[in-house]
PDB file of N, CA and C in Angstrom:
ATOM      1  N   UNK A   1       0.849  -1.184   0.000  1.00  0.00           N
ATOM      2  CA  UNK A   1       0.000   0.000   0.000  1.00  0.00           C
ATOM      3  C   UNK A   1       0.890   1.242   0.000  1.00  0.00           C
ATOM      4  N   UNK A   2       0.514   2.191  -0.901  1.00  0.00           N
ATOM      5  CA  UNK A   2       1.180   3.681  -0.962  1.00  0.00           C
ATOM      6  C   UNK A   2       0.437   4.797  -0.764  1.00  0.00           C
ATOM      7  N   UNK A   3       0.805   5.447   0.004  1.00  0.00           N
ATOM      8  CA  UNK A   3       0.134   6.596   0.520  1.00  0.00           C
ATOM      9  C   UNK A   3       0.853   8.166  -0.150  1.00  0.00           C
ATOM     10  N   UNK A   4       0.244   8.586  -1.079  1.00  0.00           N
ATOM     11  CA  UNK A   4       1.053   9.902  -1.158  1.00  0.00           C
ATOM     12  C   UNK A   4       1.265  11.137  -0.060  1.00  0.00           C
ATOM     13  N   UNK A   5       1.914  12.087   0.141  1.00  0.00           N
ATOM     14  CA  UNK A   5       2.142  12.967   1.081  1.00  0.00           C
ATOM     15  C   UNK A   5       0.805  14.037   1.835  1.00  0.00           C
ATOM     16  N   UNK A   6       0.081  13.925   1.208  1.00  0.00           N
ATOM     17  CA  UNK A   6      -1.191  14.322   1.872  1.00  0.00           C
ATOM     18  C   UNK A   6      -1.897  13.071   2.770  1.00  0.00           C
ATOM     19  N   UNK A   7      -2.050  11.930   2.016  1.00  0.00           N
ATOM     20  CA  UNK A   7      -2.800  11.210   3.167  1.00  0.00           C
ATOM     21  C   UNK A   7      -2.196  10.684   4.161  1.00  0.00           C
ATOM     22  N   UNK A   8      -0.537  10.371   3.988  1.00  0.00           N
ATOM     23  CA  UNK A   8       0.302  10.558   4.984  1.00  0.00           C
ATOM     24  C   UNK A   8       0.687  11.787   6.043  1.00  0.00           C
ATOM     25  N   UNK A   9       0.149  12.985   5.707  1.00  0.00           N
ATOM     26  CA  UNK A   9       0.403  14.158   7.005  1.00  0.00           C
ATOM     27  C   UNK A   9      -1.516  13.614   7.464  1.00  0.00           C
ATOM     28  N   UNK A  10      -2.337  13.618   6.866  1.00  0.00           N
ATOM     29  CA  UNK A  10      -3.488  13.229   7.284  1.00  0.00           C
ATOM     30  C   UNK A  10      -3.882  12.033   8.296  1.00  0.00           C
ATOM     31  N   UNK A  11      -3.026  11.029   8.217  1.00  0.00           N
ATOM     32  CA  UNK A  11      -3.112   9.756   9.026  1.00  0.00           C
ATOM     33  C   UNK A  11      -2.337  10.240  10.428  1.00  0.00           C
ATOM     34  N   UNK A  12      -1.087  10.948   9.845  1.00  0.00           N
ATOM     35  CA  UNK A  12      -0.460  11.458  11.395  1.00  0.00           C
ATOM     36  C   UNK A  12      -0.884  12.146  12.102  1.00  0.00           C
ATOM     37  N   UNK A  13      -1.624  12.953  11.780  1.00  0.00           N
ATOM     38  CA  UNK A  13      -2.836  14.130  12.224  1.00  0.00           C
ATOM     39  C   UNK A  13      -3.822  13.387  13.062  1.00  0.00           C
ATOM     40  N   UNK A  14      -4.545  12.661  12.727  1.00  0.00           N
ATOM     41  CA  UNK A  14      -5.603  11.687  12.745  1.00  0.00           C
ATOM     42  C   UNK A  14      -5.014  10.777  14.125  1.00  0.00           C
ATOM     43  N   UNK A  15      -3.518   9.959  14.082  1.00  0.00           N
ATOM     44  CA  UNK A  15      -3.015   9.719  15.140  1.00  0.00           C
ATOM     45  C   UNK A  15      -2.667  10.079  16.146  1.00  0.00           C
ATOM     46  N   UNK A  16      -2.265  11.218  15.868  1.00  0.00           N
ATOM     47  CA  UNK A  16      -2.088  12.549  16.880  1.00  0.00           C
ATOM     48  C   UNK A  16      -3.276  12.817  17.996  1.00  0.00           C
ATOM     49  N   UNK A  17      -4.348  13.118  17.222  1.00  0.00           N
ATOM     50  CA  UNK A  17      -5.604  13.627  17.825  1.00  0.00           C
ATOM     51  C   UNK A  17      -6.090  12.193  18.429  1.00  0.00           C
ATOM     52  N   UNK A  18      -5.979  10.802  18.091  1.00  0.00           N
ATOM     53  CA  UNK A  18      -6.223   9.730  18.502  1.00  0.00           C
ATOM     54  C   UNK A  18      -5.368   9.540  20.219  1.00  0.00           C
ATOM     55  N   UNK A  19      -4.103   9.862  20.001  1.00  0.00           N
ATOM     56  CA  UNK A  19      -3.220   9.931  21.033  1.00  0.00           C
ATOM     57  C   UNK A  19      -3.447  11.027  22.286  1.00  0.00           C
ATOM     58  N   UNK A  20      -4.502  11.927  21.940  1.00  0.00           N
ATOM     59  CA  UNK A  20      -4.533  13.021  23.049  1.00  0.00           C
ATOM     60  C   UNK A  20      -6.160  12.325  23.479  1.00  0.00           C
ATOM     61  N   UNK A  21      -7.075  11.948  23.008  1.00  0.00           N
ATOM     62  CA  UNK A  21      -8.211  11.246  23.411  1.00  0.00           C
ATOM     63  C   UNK A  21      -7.737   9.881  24.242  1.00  0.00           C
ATOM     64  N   UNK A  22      -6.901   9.493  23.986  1.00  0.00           N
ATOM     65  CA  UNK A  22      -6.330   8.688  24.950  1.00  0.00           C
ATOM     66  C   UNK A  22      -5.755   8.324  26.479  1.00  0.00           C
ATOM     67  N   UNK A  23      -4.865  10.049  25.955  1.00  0.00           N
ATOM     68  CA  UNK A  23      -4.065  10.527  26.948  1.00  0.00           C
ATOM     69  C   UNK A  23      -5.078  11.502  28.139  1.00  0.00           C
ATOM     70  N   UNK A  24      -6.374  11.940  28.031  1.00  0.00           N
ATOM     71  CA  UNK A  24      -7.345  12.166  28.295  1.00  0.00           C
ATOM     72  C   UNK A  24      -7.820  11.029  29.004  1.00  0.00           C
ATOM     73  N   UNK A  25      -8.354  10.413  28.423  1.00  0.00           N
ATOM     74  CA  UNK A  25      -9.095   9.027  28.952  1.00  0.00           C
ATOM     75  C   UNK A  25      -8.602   8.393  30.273  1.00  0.00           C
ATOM     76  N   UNK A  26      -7.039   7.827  29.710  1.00  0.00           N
ATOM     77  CA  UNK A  26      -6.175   7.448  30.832  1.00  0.00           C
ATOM     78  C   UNK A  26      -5.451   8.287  31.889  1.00  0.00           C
ATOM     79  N   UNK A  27      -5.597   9.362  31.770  1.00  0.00           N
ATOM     80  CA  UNK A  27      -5.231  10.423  32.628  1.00  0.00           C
ATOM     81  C   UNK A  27      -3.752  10.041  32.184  1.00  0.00           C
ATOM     82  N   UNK A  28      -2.904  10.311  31.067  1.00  0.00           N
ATOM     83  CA  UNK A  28      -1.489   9.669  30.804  1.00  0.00           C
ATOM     84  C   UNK A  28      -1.076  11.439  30.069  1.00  0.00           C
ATOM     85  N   UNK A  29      -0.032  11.145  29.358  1.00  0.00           N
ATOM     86  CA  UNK A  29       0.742  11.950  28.455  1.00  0.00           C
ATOM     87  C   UNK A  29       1.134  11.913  26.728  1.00  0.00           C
ATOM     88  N   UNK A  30       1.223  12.401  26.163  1.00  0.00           N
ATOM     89  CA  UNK A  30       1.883  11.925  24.976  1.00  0.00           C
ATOM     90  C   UNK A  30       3.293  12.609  24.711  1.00  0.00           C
ATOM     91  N   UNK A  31       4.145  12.295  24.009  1.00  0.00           N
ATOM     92  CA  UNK A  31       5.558  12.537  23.575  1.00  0.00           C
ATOM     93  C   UNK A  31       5.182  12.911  22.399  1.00  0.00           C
ATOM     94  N   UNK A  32       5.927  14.398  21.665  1.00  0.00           N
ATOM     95  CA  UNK A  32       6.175  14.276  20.575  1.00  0.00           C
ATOM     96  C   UNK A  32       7.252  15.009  19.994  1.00  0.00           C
ATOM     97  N   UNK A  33       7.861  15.387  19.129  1.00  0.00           N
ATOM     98  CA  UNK A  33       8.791  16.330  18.348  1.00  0.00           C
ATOM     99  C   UNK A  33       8.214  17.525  17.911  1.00  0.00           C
ATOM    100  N   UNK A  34       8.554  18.617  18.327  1.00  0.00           N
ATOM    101  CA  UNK A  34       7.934  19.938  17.363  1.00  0.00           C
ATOM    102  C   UNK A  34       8.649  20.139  16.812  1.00  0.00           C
ATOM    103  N   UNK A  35       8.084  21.484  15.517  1.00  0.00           N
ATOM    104  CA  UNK A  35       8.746  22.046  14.569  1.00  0.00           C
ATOM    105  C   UNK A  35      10.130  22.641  15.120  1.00  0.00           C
ATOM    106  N   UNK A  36      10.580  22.702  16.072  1.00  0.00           N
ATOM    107  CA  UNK A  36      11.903  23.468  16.245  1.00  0.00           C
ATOM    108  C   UNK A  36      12.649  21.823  16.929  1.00  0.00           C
ATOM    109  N   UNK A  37      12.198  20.614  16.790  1.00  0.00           N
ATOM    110  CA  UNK A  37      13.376  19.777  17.112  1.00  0.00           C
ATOM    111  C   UNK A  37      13.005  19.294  18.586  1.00  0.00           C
ATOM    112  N   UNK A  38      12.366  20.028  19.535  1.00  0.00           N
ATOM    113  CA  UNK A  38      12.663  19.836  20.836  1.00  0.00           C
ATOM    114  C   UNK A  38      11.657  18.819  20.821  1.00  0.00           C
ATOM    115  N   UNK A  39      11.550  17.524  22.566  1.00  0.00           N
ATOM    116  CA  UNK A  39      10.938  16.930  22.402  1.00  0.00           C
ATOM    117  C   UNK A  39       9.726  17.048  23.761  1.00  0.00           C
ATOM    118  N   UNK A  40       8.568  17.409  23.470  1.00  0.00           N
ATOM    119  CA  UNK A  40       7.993  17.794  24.691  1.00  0.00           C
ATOM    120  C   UNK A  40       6.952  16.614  25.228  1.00  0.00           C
ATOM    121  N   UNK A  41       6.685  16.460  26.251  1.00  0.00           N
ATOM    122  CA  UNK A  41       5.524  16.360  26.882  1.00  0.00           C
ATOM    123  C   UNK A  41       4.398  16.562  27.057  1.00  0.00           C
ATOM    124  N   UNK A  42       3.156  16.548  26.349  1.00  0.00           N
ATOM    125  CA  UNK A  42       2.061  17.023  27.054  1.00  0.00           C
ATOM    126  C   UNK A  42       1.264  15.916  27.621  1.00  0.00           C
ATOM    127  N   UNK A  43       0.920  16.264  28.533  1.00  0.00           N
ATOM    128  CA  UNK A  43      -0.316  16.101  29.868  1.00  0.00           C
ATOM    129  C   UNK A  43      -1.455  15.800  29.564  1.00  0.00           C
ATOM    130  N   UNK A  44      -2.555  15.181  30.427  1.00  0.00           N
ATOM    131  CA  UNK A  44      -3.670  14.991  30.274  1.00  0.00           C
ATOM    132  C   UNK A  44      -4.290  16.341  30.246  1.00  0.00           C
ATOM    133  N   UNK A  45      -3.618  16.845  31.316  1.00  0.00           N
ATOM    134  CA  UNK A  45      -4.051  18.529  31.662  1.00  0.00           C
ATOM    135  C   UNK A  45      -4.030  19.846  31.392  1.00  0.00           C
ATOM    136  N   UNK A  46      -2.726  19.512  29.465  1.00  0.00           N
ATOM    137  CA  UNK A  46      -2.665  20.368  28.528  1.00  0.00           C
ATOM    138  C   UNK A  46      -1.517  20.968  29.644  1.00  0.00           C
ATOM    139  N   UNK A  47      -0.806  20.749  30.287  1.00  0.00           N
ATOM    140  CA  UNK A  47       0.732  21.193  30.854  1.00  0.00           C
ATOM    141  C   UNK A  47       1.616  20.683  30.008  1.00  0.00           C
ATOM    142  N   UNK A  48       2.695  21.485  29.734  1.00  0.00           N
ATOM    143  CA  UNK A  48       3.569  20.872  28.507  1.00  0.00           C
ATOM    144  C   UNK A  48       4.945  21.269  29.460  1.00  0.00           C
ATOM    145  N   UNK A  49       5.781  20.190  29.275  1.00  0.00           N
ATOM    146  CA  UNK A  49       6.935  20.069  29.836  1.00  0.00           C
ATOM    147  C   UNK A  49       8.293  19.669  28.415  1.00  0.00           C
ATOM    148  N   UNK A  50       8.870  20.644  28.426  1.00  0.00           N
ATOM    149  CA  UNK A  50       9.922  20.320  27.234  1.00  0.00           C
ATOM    150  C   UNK A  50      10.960  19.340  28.214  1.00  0.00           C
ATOM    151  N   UNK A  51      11.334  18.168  27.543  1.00  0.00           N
ATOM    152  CA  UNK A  51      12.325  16.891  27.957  1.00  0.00           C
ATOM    153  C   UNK A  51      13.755  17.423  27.603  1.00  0.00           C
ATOM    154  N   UNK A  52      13.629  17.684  26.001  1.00  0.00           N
ATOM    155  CA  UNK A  52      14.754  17.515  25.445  1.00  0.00           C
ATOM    156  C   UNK A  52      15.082  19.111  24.557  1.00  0.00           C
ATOM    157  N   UNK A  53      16.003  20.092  24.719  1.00  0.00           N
ATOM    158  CA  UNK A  53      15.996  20.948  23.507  1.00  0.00           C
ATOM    159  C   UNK A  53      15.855  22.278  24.071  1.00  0.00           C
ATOM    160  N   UNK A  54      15.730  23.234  23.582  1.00  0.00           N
ATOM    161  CA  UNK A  54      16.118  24.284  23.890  1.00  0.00           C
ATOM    162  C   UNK A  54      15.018  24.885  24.532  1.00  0.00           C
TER     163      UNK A  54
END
C-alpha cells in the first residue's frame, strides 16, 4: 500500500488527535517532536513540559 504525502500528514494528524483522546481518557501523556526539534511532553491537563531541547 502507498500513501502519497497528503494522506500521509493526514493519518499522522488523525493519530495525533487519537493519542490526546487517549491521553485524556487514561489520565497519561503523549511525547512528541515539534517544529523546532525539541521533544515535549504534554499532559492529560494540557501542561507541557519540554524533555529535550532548547
Amino acid at each position: 500500500m502507498e500513501l502519497d504525502l497528503e494522506s500521509l500528514q493526514k493519518l499522522a494528524s488523525q493519530t495525533g488527535a487519537y493519542a490526546r483522546v487517549e491521553a485524556d481518557f487514561f489520565e497519561g501523556a503523549i511525547v512528541f517532536m515539534d517544529v523546532k526539534g525539541q521533544i515535549i511532553q504534554e499532559n492529560f491537563d494540557r501542561s507541557i513540559e519540554i524533555i529535550e531541547g532548547e
